[in-house]
N, C-alpha and C. Protein backbone atom coordinates (compact mmCIF):
# COMPACT_ATOMS: atom_id res chain seq x y z
N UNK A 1 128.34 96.94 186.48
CA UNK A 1 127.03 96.43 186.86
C UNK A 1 125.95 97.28 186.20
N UNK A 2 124.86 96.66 185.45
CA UNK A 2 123.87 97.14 184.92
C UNK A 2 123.27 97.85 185.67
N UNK A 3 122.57 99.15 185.25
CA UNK A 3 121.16 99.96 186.78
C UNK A 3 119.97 99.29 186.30
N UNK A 4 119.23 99.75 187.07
CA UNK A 4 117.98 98.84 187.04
C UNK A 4 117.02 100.50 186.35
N UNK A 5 115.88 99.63 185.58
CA UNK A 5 115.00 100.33 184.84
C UNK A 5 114.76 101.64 185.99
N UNK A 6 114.31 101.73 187.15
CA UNK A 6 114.20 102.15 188.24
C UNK A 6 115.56 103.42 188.49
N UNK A 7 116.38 102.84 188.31
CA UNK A 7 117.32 104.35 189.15
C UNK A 7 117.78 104.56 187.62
N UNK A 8 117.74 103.89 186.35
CA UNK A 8 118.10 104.69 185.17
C UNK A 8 116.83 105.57 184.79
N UNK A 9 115.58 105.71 185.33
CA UNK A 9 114.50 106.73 185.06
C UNK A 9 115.17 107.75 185.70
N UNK A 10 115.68 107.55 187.03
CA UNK A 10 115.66 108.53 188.18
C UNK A 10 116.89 109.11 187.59
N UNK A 11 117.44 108.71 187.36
CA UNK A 11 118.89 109.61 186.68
C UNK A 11 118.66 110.19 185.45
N UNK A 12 117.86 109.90 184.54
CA UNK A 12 116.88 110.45 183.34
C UNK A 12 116.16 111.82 183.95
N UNK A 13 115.49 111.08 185.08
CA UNK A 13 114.83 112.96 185.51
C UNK A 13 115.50 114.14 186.07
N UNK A 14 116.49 113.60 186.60
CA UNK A 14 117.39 114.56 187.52
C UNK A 14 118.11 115.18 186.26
N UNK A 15 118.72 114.72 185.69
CA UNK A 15 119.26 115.59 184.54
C UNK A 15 117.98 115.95 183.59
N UNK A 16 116.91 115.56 183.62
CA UNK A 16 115.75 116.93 182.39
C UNK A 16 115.93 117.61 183.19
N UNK A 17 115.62 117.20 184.63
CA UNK A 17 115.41 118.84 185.34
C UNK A 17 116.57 119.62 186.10
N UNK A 18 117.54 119.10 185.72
CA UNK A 18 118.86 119.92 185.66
C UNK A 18 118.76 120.62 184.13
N UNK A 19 118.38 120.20 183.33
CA UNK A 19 118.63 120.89 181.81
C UNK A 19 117.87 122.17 182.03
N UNK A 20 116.76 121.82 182.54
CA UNK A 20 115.50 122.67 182.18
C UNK A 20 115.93 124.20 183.55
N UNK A 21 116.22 123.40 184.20
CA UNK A 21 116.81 124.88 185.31
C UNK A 21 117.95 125.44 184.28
N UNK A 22 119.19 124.79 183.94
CA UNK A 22 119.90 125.39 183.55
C UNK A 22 119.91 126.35 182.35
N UNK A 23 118.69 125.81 180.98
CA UNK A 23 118.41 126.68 179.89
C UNK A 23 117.03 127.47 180.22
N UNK A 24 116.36 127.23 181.06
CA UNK A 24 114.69 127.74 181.10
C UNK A 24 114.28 127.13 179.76
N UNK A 25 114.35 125.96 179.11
CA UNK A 25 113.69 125.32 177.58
C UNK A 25 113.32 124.30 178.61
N UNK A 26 112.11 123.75 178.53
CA UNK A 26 111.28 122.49 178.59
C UNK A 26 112.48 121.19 178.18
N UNK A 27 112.21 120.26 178.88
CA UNK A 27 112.94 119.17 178.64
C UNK A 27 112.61 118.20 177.31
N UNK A 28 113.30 117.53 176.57
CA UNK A 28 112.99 116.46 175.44
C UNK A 28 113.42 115.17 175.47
N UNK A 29 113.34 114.49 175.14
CA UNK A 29 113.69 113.38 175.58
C UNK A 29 112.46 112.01 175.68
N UNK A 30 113.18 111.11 176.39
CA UNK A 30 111.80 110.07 176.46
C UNK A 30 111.40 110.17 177.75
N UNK A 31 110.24 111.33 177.97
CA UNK A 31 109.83 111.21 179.36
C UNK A 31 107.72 111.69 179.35
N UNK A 32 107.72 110.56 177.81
CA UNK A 32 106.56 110.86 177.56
C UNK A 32 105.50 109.24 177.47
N UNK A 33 105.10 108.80 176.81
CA UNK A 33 104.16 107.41 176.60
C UNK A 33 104.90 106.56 177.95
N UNK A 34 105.31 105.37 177.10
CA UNK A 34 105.32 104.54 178.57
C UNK A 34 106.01 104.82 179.37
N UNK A 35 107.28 105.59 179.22
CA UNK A 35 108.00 106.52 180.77
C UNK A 35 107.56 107.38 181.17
N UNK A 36 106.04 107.87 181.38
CA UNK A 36 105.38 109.11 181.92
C UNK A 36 105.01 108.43 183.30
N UNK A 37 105.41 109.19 184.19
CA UNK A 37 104.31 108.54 185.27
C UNK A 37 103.04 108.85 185.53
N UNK A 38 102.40 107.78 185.80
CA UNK A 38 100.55 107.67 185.75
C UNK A 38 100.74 107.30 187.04
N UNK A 39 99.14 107.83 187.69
CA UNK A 39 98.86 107.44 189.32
C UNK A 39 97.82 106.22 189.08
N UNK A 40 97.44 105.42 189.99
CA UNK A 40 97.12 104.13 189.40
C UNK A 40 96.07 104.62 190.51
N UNK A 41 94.21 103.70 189.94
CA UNK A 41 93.43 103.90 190.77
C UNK A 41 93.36 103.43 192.14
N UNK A 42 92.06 103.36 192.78
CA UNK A 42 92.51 102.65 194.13
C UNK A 42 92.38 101.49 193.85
N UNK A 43 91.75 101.06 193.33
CA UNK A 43 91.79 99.41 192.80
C UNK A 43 93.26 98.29 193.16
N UNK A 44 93.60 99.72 191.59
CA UNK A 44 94.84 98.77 191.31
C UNK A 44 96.40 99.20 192.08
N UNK A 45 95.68 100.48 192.74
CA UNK A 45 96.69 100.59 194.13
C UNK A 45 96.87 99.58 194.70
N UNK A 46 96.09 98.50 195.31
CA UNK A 46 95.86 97.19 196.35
C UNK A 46 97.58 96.26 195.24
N UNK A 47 97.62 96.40 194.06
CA UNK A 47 98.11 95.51 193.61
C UNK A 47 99.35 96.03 192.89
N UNK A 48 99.66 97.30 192.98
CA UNK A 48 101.12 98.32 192.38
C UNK A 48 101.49 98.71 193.22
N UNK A 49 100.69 99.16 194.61
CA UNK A 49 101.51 100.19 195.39
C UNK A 49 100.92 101.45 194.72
N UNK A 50 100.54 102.86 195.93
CA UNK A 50 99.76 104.01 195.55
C UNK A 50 100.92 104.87 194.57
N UNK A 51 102.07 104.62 194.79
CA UNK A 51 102.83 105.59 194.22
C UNK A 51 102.69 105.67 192.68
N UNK A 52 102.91 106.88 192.15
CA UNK A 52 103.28 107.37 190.88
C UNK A 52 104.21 106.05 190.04
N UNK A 53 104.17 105.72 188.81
CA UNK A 53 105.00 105.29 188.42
C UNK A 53 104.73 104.59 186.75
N UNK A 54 105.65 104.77 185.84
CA UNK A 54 105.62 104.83 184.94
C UNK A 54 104.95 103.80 184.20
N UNK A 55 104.43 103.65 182.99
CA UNK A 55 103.13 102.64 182.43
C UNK A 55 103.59 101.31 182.62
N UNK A 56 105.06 100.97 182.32
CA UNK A 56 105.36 99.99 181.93
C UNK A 56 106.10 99.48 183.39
N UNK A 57 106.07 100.06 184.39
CA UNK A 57 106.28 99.55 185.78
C UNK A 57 105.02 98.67 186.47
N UNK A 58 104.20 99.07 185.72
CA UNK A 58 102.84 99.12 186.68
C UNK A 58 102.49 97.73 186.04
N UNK A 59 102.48 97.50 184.81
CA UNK A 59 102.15 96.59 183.67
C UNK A 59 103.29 95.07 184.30
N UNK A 60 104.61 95.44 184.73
CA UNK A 60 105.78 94.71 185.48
C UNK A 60 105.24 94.38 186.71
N UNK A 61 104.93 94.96 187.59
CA UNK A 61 104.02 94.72 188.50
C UNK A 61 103.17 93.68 188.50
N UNK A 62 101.93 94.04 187.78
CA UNK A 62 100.69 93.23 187.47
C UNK A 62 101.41 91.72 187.15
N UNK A 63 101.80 91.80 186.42
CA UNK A 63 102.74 90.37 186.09
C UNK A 63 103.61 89.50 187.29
N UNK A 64 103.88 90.50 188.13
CA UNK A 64 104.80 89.57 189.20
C UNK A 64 103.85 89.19 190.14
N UNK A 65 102.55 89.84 189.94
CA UNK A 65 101.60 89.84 190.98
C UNK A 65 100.87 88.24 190.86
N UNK A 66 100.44 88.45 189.06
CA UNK A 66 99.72 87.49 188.46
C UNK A 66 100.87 85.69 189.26
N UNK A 67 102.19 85.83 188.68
CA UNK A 67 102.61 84.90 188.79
C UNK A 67 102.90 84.52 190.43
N UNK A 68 103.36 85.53 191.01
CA UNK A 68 103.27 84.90 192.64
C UNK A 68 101.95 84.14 192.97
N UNK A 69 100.45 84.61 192.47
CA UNK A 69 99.84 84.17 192.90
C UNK A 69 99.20 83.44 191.80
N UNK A 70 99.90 82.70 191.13
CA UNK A 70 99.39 81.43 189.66
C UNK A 70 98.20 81.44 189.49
N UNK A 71 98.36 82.96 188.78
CA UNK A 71 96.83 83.03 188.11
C UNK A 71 96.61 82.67 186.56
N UNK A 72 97.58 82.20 186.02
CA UNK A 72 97.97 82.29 184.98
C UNK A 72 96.69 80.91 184.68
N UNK A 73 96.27 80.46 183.72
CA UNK A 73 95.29 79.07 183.41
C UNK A 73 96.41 78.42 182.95
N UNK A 74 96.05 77.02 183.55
CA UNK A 74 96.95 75.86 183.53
C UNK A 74 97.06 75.10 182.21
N UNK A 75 96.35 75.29 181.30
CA UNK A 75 95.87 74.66 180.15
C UNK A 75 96.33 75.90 178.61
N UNK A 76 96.17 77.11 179.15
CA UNK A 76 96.07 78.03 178.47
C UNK A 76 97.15 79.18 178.98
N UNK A 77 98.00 79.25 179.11
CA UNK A 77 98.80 80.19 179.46
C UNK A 77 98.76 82.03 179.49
N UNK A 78 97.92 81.98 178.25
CA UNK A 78 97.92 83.41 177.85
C UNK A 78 96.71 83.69 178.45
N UNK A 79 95.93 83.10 179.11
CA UNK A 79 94.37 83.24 179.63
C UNK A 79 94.74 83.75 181.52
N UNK A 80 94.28 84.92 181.74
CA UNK A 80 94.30 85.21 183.46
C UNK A 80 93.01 84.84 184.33
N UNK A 81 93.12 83.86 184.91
CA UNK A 81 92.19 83.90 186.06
C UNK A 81 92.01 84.81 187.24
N UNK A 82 91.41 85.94 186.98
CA UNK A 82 91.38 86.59 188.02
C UNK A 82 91.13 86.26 189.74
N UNK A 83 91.65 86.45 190.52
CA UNK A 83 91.26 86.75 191.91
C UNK A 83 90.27 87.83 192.27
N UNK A 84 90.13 88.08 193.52
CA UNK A 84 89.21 89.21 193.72
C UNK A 84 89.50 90.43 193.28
N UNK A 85 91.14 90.29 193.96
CA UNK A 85 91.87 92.00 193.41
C UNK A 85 91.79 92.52 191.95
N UNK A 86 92.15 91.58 191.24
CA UNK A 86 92.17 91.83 189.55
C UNK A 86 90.85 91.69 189.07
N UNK A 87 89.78 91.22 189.70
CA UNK A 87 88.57 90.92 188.92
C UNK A 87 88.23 92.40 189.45
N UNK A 88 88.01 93.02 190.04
CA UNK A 88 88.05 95.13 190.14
C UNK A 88 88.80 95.21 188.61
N UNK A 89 90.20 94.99 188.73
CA UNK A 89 90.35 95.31 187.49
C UNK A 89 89.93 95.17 186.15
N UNK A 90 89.98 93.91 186.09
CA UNK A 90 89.21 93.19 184.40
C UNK A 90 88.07 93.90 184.43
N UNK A 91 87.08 93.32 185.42
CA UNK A 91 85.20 93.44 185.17
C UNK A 91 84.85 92.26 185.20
N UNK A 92 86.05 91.18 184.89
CA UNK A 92 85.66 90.07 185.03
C UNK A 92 86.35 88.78 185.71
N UNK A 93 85.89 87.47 185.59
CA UNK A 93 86.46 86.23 186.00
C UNK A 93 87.82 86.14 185.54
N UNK A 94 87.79 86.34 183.93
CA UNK A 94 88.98 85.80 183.23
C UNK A 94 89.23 86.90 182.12
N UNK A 95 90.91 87.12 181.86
CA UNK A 95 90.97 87.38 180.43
C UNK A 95 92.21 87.40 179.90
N UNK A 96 92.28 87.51 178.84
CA UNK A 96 93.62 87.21 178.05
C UNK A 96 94.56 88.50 178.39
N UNK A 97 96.00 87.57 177.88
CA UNK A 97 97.08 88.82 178.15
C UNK A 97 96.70 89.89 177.56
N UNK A 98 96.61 89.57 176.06
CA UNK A 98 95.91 90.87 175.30
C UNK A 98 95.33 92.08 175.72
N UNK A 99 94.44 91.46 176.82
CA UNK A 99 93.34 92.79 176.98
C UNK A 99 93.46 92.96 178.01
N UNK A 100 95.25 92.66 179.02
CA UNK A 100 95.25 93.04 180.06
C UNK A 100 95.48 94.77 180.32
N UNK A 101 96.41 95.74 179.06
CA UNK A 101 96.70 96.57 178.87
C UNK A 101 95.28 97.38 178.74
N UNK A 102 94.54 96.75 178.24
CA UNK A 102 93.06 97.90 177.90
C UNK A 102 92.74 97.85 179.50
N UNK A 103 92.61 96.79 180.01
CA UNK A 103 92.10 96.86 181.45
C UNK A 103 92.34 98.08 182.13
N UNK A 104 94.09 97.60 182.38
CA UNK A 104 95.06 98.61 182.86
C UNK A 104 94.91 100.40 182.58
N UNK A 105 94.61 100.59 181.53
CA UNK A 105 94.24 102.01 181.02
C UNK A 105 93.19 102.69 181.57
N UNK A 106 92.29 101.62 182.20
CA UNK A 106 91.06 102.23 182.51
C UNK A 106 91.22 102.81 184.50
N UNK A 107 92.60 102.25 184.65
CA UNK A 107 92.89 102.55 186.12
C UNK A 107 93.80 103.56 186.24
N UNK A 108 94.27 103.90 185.30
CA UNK A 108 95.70 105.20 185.33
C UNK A 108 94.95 106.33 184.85
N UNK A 109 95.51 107.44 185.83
CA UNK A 109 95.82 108.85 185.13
C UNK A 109 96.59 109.13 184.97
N UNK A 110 96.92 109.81 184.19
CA UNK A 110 98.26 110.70 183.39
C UNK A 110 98.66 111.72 183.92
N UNK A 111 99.63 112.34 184.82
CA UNK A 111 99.69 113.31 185.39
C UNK A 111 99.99 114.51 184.67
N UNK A 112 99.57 115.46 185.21
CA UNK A 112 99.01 116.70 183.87
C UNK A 112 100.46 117.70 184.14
N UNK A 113 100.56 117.80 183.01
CA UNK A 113 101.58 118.49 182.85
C UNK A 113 101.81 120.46 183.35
């Protein structure tokens, strides 16, 4: 049985930070761009959940969010009609998949190393 993106991170961290106890060397690996975990604002807390979690969870999220609640434009697929929650996010009424990621950027921090 396949793991899910979710407990194959968590088994990814437990062994950096088994490495990193065991040599005292900093860990390497992919636990940097979209597997870093970012804290998401309060905004877009309402719509991820407050917890920590990596770029491309949050981005998975937004998407299951969008489609439970068929925000998607009926005519235009790639076009989001925002609700109240996501219009905090956008700035606006509507916008394309495209520029859902710029949105998104403007609600994460990067947790500091």
């Amino acid at each position: 049985m396949a793991k899910s993106a979710e407990k194959r991170g968590k088994d990814e961290t437990k062994a950096a930070e088994k490495k990193v106890k065991d040599t005292g060397k900093p860990a390497s690996g992919a636990r940097g761009g979209i597997t870093a975990p970012v804290t998401p604002s309060a905004d877009l807390a309402e719509i991820v959940g407050k917890d920590d979690l990596p770029r491309s969870e949050v981005v998975s999220k937004v998407w299951e969010y969008i489609k439970k609640h068929d925000l998607q434009d009926a005519k235009d697929r790639r076009q989001i009609n925002a609700d109240d929650k996501l219009e905090k996010i956008f700035g606006k009424k509507s916008a394309s998949m495209f520029e859902m990621n710029k949105f998104l950027s403007a609600h994460l921090t990067a947790k500091k190393a």
